[in-house]
Protein backbone atom coordinates (compact mmCIF):
# COMPACT_ATOMS: atom_id res chain seq x y z
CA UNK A 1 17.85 14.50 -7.46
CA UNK A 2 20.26 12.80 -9.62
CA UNK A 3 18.09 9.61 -9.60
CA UNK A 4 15.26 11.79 -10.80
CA UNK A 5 17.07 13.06 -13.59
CA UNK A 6 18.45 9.95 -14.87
CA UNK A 7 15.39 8.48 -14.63
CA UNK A 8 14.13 11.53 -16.97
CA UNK A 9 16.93 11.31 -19.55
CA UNK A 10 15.81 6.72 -19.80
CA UNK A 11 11.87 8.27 -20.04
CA UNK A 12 12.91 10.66 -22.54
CA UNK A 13 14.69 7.93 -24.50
CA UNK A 14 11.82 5.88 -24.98
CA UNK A 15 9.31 5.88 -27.85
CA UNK A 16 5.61 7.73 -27.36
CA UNK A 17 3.79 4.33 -27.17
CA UNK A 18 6.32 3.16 -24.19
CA UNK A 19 5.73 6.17 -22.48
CA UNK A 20 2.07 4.99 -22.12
CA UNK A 21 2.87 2.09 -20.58
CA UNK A 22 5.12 3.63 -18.08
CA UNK A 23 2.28 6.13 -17.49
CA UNK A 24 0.17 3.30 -16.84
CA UNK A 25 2.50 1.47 -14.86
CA UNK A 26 2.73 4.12 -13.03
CA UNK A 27 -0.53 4.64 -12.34
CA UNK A 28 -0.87 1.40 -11.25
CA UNK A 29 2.02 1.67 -8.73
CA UNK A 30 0.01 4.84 -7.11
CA UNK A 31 -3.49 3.13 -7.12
CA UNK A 32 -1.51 0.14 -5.21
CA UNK A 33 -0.08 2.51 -2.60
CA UNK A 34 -3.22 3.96 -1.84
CA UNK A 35 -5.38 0.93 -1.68
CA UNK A 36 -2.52 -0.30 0.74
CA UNK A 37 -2.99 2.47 3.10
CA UNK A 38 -6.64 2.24 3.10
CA UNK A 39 -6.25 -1.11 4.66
CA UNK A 40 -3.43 0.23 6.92
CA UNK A 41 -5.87 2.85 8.22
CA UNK A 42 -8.85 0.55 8.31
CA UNK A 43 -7.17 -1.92 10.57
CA UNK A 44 -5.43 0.87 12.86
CA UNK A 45 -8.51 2.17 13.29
CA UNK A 46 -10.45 -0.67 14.12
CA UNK A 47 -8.17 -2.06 16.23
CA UNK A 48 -9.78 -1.04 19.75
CA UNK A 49 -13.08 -2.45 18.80
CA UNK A 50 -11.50 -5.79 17.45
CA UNK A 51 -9.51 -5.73 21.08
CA UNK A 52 -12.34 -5.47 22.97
CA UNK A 53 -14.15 -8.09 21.11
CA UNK A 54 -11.07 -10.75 21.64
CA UNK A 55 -9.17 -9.30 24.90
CA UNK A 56 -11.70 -10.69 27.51
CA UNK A 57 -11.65 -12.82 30.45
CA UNK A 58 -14.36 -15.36 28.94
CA UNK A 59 -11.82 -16.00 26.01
CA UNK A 60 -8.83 -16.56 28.08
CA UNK A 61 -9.33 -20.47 28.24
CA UNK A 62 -8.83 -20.16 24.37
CA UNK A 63 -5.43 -18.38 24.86
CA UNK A 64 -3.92 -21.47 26.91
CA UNK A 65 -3.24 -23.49 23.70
């Protein structure tokens, strides 16, 4: 918690217009996060699919090199 209120006390120290762009820094941050763990969950769950496809005994001669 004490990181959280320092880190109140610097925002609170900072004129209106920088505020904005820590808002929208922010903002950006969280949009990044999310967009990462959309990929995350899109490759987790297609996973089995994409193993079946590769995983098979036809393909094997390809796994030598």
């Amino acid at each position: 918690m004490a990181a959280n209120q320092a880190l109140i006390e610097k925002l609170n120290a900072l004129p209106v217009d920088r505020l904005a762009e820590v808002e929208d820094f922010v903002d950006f941050i969280r949009l990044r996060e999310q967009d990462q763990t959309l990929v995350r969950n899109a490759a987790a769950s297609s996973a089995p699919a994409i193993a079946a496809v590769w995983d098979n005994p036809e393909d094997d001669a390809y796994n030598a090199f």
